[in-house]
C-alpha atoms as a PDB file:
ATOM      1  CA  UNK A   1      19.591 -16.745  -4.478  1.00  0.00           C
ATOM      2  CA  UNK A   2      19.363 -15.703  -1.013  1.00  0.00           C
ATOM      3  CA  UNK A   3      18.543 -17.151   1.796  1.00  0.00           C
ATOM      4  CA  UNK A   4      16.963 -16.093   4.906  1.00  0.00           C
ATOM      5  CA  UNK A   5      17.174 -18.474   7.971  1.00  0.00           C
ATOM      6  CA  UNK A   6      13.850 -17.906   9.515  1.00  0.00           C
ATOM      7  CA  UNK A   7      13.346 -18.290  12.899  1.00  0.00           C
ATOM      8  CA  UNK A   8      10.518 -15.544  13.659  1.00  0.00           C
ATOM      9  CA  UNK A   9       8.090 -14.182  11.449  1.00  0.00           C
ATOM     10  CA  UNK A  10       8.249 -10.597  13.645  1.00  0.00           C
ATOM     11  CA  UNK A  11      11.915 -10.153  13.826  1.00  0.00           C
ATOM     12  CA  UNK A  12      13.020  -6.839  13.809  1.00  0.00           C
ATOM     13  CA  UNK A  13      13.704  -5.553   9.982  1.00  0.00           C
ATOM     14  CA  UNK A  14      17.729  -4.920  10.009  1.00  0.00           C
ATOM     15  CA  UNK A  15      18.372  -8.487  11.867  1.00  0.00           C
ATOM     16  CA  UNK A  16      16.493  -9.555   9.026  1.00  0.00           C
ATOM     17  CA  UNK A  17      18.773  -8.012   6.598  1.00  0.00           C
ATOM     18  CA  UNK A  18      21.775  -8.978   8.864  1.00  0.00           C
ATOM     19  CA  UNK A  19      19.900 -13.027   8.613  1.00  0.00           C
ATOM     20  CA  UNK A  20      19.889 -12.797   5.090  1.00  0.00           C
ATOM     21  CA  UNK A  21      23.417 -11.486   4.758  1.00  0.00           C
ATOM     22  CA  UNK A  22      24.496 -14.799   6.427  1.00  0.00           C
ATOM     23  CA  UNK A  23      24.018 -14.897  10.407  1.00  0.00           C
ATOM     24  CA  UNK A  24      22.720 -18.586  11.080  1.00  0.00           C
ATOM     25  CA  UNK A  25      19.936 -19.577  13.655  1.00  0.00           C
ATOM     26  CA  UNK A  26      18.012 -22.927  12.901  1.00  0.00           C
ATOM     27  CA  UNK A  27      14.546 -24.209  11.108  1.00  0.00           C
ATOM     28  CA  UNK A  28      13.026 -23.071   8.076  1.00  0.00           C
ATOM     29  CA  UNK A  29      14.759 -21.181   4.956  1.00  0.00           C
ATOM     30  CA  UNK A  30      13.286 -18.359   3.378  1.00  0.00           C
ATOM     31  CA  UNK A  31      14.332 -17.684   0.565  1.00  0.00           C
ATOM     32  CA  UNK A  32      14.894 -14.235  -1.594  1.00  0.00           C
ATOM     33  CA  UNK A  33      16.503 -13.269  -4.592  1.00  0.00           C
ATOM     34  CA  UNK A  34      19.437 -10.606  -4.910  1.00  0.00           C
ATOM     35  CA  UNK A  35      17.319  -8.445  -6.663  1.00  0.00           C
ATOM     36  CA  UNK A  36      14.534  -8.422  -4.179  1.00  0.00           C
ATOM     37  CA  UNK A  37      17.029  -7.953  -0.882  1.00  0.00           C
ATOM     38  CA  UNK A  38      18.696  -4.871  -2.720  1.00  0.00           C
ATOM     39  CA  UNK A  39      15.350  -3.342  -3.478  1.00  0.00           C
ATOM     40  CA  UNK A  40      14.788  -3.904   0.685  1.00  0.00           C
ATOM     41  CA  UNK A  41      17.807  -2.156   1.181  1.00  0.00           C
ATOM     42  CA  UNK A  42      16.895   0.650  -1.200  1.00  0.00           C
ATOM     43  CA  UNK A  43      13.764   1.144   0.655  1.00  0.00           C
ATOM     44  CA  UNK A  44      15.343   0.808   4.352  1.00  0.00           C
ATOM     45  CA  UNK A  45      17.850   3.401   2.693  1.00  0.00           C
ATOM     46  CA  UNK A  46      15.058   6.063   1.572  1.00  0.00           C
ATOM     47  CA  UNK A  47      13.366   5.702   4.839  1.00  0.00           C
ATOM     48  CA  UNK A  48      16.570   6.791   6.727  1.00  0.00           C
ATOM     49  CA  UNK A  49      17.213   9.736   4.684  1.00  0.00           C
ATOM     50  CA  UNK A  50      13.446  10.819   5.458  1.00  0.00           C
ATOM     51  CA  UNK A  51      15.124  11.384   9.232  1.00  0.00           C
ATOM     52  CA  UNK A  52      12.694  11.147  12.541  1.00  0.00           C
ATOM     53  CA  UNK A  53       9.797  12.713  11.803  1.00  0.00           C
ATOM     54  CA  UNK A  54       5.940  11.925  13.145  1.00  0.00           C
ATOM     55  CA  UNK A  55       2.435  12.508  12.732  1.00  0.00           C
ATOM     56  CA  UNK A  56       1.251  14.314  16.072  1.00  0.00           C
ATOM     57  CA  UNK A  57       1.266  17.357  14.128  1.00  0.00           C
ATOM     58  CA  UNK A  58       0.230  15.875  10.686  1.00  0.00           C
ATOM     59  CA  UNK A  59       2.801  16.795   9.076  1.00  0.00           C
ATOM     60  CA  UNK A  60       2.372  20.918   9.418  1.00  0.00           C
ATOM     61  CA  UNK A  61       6.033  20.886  11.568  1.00  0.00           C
ATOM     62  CA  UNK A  62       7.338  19.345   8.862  1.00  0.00           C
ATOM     63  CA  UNK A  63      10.960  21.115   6.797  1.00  0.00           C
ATOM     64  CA  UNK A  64      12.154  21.824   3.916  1.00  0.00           C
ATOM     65  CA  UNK A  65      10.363  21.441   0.929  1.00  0.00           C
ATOM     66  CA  UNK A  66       7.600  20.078   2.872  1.00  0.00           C
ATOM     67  CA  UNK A  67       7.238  23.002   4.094  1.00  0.00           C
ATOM     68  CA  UNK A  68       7.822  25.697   1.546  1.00  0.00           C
ATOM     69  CA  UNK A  69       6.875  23.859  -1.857  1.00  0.00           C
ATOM     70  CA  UNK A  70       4.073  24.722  -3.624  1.00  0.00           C
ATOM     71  CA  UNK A  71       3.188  21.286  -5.603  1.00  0.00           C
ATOM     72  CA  UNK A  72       2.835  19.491  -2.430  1.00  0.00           C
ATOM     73  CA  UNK A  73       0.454  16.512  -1.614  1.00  0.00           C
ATOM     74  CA  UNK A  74      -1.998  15.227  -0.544  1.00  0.00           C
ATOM     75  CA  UNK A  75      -4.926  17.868  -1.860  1.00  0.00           C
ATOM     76  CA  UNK A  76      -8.543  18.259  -1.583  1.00  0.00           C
ATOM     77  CA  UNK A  77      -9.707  16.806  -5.217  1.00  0.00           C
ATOM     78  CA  UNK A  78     -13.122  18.729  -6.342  1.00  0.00           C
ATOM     79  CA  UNK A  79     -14.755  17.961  -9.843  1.00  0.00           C
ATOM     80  CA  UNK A  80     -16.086  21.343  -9.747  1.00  0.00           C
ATOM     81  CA  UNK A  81     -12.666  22.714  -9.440  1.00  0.00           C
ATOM     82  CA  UNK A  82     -11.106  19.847 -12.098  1.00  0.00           C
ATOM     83  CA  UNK A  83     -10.437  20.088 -15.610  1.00  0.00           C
ATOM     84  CA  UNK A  84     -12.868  17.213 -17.140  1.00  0.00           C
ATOM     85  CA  UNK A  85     -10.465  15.996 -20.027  1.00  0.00           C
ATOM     86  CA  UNK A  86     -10.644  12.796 -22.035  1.00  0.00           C
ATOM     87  CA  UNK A  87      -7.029  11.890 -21.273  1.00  0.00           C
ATOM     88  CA  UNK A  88      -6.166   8.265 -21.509  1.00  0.00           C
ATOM     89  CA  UNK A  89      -6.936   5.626 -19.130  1.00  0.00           C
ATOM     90  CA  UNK A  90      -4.358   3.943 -17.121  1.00  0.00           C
ATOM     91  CA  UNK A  91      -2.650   1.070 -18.558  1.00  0.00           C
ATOM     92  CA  UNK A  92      -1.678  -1.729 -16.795  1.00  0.00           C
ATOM     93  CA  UNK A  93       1.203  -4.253 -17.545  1.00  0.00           C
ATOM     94  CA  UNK A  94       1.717  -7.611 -15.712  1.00  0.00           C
ATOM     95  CA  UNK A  95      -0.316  -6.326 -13.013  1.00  0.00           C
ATOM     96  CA  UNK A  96      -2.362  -9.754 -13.059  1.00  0.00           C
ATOM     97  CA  UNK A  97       1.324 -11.522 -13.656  1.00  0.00           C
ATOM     98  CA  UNK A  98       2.267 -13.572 -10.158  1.00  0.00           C
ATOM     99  CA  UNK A  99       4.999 -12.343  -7.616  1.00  0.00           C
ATOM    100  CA  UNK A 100       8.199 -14.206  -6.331  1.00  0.00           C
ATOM    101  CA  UNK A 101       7.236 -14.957  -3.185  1.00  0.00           C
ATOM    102  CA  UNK A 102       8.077 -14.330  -0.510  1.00  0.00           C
ATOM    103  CA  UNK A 103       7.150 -10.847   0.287  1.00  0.00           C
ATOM    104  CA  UNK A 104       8.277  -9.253   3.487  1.00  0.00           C
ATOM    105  CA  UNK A 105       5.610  -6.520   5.005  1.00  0.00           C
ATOM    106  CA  UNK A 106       7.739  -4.394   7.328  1.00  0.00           C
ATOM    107  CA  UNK A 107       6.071  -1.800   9.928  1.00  0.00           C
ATOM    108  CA  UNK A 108       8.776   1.147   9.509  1.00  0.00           C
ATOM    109  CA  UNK A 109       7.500   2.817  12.113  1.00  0.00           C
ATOM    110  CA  UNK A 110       5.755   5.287   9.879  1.00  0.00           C
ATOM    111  CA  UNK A 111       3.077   2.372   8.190  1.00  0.00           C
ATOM    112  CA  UNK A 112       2.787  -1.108   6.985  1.00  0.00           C
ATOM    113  CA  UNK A 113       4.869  -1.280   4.263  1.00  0.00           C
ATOM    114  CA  UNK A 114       5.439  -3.975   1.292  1.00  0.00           C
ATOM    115  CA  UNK A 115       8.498  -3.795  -1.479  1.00  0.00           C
ATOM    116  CA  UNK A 116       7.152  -5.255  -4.394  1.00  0.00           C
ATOM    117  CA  UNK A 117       9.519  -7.577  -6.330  1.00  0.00           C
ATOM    118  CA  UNK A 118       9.339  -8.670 -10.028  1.00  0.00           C
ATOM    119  CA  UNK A 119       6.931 -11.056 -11.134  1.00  0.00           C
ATOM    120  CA  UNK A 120       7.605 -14.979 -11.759  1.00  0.00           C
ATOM    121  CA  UNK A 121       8.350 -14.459 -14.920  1.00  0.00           C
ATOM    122  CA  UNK A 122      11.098 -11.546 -13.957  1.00  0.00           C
ATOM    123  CA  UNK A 123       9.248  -8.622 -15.291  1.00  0.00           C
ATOM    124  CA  UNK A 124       8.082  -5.733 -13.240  1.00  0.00           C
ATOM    125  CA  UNK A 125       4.437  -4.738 -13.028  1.00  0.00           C
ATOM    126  CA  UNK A 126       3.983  -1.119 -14.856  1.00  0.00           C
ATOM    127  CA  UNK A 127       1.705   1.441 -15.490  1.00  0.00           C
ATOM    128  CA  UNK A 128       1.538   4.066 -18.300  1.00  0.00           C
ATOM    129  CA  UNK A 129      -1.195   6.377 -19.621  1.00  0.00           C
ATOM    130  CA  UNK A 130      -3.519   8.847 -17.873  1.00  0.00           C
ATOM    131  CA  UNK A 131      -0.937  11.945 -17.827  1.00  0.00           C
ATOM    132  CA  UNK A 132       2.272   9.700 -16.943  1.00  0.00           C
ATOM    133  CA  UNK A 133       5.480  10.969 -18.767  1.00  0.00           C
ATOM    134  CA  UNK A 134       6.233   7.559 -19.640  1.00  0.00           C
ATOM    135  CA  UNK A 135       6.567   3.993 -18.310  1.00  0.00           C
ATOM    136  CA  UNK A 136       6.509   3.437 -14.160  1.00  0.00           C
ATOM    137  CA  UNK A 137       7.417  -0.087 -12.628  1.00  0.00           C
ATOM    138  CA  UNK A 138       6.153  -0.988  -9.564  1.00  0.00           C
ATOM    139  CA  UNK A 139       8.136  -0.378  -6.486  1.00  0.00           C
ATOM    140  CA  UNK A 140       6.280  -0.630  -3.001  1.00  0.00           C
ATOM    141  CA  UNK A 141       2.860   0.011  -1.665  1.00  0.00           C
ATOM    142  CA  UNK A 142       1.637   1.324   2.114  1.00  0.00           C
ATOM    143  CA  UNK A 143      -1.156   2.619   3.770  1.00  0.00           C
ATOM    144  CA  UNK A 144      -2.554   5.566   5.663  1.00  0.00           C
ATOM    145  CA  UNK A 145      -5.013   5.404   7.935  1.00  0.00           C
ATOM    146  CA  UNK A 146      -6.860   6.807  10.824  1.00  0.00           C
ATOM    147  CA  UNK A 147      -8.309   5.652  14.726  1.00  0.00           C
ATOM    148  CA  UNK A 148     -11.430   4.832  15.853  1.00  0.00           C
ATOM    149  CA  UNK A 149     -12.423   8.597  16.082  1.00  0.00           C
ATOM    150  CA  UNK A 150     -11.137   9.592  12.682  1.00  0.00           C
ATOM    151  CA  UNK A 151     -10.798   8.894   9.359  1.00  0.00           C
ATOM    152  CA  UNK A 152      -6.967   8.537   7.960  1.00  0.00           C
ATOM    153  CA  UNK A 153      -6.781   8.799   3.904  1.00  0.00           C
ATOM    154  CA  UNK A 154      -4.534  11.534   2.986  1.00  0.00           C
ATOM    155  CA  UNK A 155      -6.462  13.325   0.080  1.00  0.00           C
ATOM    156  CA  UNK A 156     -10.023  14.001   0.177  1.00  0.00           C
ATOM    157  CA  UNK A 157     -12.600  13.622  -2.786  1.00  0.00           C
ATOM    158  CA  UNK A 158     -14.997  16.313  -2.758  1.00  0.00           C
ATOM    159  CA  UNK A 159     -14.284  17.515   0.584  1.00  0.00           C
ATOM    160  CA  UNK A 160     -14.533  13.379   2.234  1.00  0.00           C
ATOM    161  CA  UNK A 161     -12.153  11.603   3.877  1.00  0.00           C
ATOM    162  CA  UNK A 162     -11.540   7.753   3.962  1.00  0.00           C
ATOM    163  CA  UNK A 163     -10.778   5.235   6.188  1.00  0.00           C
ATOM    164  CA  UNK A 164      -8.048   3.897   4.330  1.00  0.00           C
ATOM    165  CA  UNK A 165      -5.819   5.386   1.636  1.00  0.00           C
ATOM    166  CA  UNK A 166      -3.690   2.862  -0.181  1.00  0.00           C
ATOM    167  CA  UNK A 167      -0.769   3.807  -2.294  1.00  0.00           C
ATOM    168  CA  UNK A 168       1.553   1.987  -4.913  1.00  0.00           C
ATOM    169  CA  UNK A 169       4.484   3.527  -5.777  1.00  0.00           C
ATOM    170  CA  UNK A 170       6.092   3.458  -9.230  1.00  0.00           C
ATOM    171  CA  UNK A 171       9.548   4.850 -10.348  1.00  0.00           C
ATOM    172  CA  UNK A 172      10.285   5.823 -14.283  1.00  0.00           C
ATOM    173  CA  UNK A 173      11.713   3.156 -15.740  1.00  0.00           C
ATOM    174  CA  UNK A 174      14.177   5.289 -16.875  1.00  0.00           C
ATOM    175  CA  UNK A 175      15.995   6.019 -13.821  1.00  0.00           C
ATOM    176  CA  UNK A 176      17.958   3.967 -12.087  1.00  0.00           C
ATOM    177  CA  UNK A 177      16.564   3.677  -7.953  1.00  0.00           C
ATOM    178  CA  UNK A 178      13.634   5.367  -6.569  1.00  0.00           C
ATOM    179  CA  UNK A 179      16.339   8.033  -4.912  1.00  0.00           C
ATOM    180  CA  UNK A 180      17.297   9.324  -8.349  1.00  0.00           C
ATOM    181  CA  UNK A 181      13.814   9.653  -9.377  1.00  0.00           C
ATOM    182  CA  UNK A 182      12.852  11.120  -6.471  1.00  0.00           C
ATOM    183  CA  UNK A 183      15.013  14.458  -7.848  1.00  0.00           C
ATOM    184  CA  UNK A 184      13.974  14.454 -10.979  1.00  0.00           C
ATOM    185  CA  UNK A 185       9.927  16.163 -12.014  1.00  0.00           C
ATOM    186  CA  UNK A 186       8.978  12.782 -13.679  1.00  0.00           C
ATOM    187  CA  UNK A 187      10.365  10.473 -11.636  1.00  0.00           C
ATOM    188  CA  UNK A 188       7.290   9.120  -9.349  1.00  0.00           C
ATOM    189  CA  UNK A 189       3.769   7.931 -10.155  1.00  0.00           C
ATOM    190  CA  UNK A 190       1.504   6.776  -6.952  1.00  0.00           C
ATOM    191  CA  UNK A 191      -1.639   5.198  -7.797  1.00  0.00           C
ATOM    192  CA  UNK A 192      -4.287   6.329  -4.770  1.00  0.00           C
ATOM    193  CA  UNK A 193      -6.632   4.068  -3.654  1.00  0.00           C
ATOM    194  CA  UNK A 194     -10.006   4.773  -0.783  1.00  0.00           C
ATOM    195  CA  UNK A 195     -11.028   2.032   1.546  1.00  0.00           C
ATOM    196  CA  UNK A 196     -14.411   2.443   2.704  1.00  0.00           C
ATOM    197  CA  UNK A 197     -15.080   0.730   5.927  1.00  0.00           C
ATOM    198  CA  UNK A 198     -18.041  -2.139   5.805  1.00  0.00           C
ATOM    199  CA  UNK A 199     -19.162  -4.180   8.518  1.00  0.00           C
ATOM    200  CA  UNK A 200     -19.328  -7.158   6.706  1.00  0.00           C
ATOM    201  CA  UNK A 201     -17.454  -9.905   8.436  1.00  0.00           C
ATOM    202  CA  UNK A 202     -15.848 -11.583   5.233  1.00  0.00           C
ATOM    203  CA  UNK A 203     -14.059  -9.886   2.454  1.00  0.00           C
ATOM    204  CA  UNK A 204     -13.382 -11.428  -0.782  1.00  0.00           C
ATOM    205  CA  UNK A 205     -10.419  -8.958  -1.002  1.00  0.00           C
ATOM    206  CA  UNK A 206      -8.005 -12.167  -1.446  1.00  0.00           C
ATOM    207  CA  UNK A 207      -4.909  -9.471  -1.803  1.00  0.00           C
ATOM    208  CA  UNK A 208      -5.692  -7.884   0.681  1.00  0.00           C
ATOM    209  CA  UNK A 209      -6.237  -9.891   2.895  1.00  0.00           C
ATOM    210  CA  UNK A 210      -2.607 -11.922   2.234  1.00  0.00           C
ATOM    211  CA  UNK A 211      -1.157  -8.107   3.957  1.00  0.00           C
ATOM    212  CA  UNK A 212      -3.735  -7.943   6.278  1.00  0.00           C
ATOM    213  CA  UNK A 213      -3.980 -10.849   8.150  1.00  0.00           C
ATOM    214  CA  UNK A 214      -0.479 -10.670   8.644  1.00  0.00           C
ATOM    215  CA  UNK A 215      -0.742  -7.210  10.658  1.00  0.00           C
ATOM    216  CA  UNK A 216      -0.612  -8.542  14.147  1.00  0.00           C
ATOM    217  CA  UNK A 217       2.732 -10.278  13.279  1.00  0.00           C
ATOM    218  CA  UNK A 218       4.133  -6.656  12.859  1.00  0.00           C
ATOM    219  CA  UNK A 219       2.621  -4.407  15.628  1.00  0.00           C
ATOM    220  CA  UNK A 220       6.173  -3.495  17.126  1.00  0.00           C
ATOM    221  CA  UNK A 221       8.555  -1.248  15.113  1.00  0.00           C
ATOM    222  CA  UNK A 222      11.261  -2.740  12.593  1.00  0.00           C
ATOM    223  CA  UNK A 223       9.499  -6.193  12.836  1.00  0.00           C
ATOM    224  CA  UNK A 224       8.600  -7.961   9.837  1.00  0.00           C
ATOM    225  CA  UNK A 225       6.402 -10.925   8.570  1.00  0.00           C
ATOM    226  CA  UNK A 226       6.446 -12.957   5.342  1.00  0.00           C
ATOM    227  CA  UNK A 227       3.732 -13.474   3.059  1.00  0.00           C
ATOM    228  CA  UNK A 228       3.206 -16.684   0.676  1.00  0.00           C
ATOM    229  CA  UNK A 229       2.083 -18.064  -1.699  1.00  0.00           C
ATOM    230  CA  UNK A 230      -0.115 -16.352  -5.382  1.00  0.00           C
ATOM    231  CA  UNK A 231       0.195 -12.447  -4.867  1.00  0.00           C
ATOM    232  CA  UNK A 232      -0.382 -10.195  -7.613  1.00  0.00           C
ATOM    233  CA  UNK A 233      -0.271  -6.647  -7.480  1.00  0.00           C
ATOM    234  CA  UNK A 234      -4.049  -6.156  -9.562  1.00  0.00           C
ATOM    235  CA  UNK A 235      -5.124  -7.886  -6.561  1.00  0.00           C
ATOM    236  CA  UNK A 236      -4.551  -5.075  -4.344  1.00  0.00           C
ATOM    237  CA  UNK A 237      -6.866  -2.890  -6.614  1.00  0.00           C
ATOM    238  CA  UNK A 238      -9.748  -5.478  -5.877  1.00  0.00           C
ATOM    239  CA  UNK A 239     -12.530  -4.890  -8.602  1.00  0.00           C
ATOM    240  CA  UNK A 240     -12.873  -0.897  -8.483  1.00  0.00           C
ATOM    241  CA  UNK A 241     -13.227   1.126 -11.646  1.00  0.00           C
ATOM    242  CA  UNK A 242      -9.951   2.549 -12.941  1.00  0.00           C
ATOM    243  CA  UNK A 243     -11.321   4.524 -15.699  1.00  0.00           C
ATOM    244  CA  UNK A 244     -12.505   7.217 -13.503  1.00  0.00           C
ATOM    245  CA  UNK A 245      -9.555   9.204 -11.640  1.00  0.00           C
ATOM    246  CA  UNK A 246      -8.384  12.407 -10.972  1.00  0.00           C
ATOM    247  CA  UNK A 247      -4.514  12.929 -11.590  1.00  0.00           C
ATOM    248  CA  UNK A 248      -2.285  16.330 -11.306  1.00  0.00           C
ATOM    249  CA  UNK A 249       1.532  16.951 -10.139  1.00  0.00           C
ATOM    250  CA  UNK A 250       2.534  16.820  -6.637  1.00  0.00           C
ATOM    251  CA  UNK A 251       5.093  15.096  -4.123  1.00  0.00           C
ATOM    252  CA  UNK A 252       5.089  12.397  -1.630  1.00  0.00           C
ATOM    253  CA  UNK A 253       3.621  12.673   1.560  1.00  0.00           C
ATOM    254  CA  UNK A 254       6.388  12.132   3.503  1.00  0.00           C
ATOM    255  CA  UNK A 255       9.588  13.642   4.490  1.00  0.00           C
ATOM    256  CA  UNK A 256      11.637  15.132   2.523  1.00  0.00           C
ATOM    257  CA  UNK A 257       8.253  15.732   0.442  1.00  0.00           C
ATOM    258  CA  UNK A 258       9.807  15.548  -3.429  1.00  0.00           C
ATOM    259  CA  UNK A 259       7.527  17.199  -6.033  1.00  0.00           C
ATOM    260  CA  UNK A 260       8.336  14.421  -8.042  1.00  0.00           C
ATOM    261  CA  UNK A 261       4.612  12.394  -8.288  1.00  0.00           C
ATOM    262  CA  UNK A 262       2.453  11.956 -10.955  1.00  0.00           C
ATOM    263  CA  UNK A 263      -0.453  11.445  -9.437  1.00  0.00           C
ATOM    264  CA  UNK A 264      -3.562   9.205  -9.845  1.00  0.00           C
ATOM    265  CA  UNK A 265      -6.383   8.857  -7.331  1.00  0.00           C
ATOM    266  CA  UNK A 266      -9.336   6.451  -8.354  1.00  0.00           C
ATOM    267  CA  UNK A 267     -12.798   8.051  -7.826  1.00  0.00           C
ATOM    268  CA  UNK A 268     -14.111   4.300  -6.693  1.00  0.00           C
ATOM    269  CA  UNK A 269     -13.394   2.638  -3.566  1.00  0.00           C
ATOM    270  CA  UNK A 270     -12.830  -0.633  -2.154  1.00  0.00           C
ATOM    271  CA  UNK A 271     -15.122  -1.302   0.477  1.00  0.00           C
ATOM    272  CA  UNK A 272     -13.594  -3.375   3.758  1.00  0.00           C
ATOM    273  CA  UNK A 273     -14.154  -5.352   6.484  1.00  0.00           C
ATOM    274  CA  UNK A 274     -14.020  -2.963   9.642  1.00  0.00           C
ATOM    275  CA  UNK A 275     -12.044  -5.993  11.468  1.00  0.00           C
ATOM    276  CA  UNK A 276      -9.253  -5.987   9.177  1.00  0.00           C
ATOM    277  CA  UNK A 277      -9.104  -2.033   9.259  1.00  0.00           C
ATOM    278  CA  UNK A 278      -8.933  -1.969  12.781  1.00  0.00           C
ATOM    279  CA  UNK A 279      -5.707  -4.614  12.641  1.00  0.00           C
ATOM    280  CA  UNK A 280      -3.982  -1.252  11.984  1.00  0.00           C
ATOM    281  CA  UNK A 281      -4.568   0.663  14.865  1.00  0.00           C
ATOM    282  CA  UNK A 282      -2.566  -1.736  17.154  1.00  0.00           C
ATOM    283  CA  UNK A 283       0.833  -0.994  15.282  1.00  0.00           C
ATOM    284  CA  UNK A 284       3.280   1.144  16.944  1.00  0.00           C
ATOM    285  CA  UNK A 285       5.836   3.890  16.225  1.00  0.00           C
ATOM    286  CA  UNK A 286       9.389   4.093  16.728  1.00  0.00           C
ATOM    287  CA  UNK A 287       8.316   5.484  20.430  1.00  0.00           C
ATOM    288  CA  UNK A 288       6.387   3.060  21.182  1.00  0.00           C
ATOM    289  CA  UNK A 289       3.373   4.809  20.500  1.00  0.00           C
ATOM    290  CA  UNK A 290       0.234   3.847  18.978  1.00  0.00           C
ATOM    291  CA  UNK A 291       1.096   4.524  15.019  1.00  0.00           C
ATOM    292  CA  UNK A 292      -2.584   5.925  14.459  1.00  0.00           C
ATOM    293  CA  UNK A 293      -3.861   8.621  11.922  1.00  0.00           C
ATOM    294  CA  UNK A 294      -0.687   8.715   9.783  1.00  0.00           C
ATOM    295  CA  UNK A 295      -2.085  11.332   7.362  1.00  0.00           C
ATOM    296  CA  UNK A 296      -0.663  14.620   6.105  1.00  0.00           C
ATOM    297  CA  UNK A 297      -2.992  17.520   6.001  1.00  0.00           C
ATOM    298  CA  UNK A 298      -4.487  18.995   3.050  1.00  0.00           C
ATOM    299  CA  UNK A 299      -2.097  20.846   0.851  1.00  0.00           C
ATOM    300  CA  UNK A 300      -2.451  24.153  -0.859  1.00  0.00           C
ATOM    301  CA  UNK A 301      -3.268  23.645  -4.893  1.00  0.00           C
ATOM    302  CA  UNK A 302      -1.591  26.430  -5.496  1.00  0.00           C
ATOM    303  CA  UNK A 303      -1.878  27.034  -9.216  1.00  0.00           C
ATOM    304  CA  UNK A 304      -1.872  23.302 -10.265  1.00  0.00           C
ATOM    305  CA  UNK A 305      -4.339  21.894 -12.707  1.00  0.00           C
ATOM    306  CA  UNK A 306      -5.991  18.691 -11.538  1.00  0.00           C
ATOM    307  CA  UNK A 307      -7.870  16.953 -14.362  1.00  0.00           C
ATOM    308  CA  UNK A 308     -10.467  14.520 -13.843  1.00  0.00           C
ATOM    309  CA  UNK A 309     -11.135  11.550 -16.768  1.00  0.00           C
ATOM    310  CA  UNK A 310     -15.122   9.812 -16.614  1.00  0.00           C
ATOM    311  CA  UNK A 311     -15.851   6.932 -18.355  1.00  0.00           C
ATOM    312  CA  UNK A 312     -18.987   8.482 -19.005  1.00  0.00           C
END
């Protein structure tokens, strides 16, 4: 074990690392396993090779393959335009299983983002099914979102946008860090999931709201906040149905843009309280700017098939 001498729940992220790696201030231990503080590390160490990039533009200045793939995401997903197919339903394994806690929620400067460690028990929570090429563990899961004026999920379900687009990230089991199977066609499955904005005061969203109410620990850039206690990651999918989806090949929505996703987007949404959306308009960027509609535009479809599964 680990241990993290926690002075400030919104230190900035690599002082964390450096206060885990032994620099002493006083009060409270936090502690973290090995395991957990590498897969930080991993995830610090993808977002640096992404480079500076921003979403004034939404993405359309955006190199490399970002720019000249053709199975790029996020898409426009139309049942007219889908193949209706009777592929299998995503599985899900220890997804109701309890994290080690605790769980640090970083604001990267690019979103609010959460590694996801393995559960009590030391398994990871998978997926497998719908058109997966295999078994995915769980990795990390961020938002996208929009502003008061706009909406801010990334794809769009029959031409509508939605406040809130939520994604957990997988990697193949079968490779080795989420940079190797970022390179590799099978190496990513994101599961998609629409917020719908509700005035209702209360939420029963318990996961949720464990991330959410500790946004305004993390408006500044690189700072961090912990989160306790019974987390587990089927909690994040509230009660939506998740045997109606739409799924085809694409890449993640970020720099460098690898066509490496398997993607799943869940026709239901969770509906959520307008306060708690709004918690995310206060973070800010790496420039101090507001970190607001943090979308990519709509990507070509190219040729690509994108199949949709009813439960009907």
């Amino acid at each position: 074990m680990l241990f993290l001498n926690h002075c400030n729940d919104a230190i900035p992220f690599r002082l964390l690392l450096l206060a885990i790696l032994g620099c002493a201030c006083s009060h409270a231990y936090i502690e973290l396993t090995e395991e957990y503080l590498n897969d930080i590390k991993a995830d610090e160490k993808a977002e640096v090779k992404a480079g500076e990039y921003n979403y004034d533009h939404q993405g359309d200045d955006w190199q490399g393959t970002c720019k000249d793939g053709n199975r790029q995401s996020p898409i426009d997903l139309i049942y007219d335009d889908a193949v209706v197919s009777s592929i299998p339903r995503i599985r899900f394994k220890n997804y109701d299983r309890s994290l080690q806690t605790p769980l640090v929620l970083v604001n990267n400067g690019h979103t609010a983002n959460l590694v996801l460690p393995a559960t009590i028990g030391g398994q990871r929570a998978s997926i497998s099914g719908g058109l997966l090429p295999g078994m995915f563990e769980a990795q990390s899961v961020h938002l996208h979102w929009g502003s008061a004026l706009s909406k801010g999920s990334e794809h769009a379900i029959n031409f509508e946008r939605y406040d809130i687009e939520m994604h957990i990230v997988h990697k193949n089991r079968k490779y080795g860090s989420i940079s190797e199977a970022s390179e590799n066609w099978d190496g990513l499955a994101v599961l998609g999931v629409m917020f719908r904005s509700t005035r209702r005061p209360l939420s029963t969203q318990y996961g949720l709201n464990k991330i959410f109410n500790q946004l305004p620990r993390i408006t500044q850039y690189q700072s961090n906040a912990t989160i306790q206690g019974v987390l587990t990651v089927g909690q994040l999918l509230g009660n939506i149905v998740t045997g109606e989806f739409y799924s085809y090949n694409g890449s993640l929505t970020t720099p460098d843009c690898a066509e490496s996703v398997t993607w799943t987007v869940f026709k239901d949404t969770i509906n959520y309280s307008d306060r708690q959306i709004q918690k995310l308009w206060s973070l800010k960027d790496s420039r101090q700017q507001p970190l607001i509609n943090n979308y990519r535009s709509l990507q070509d479809v190219y040729n690509r098939t994108v199949y949709y599964r009813s439960v009907n």
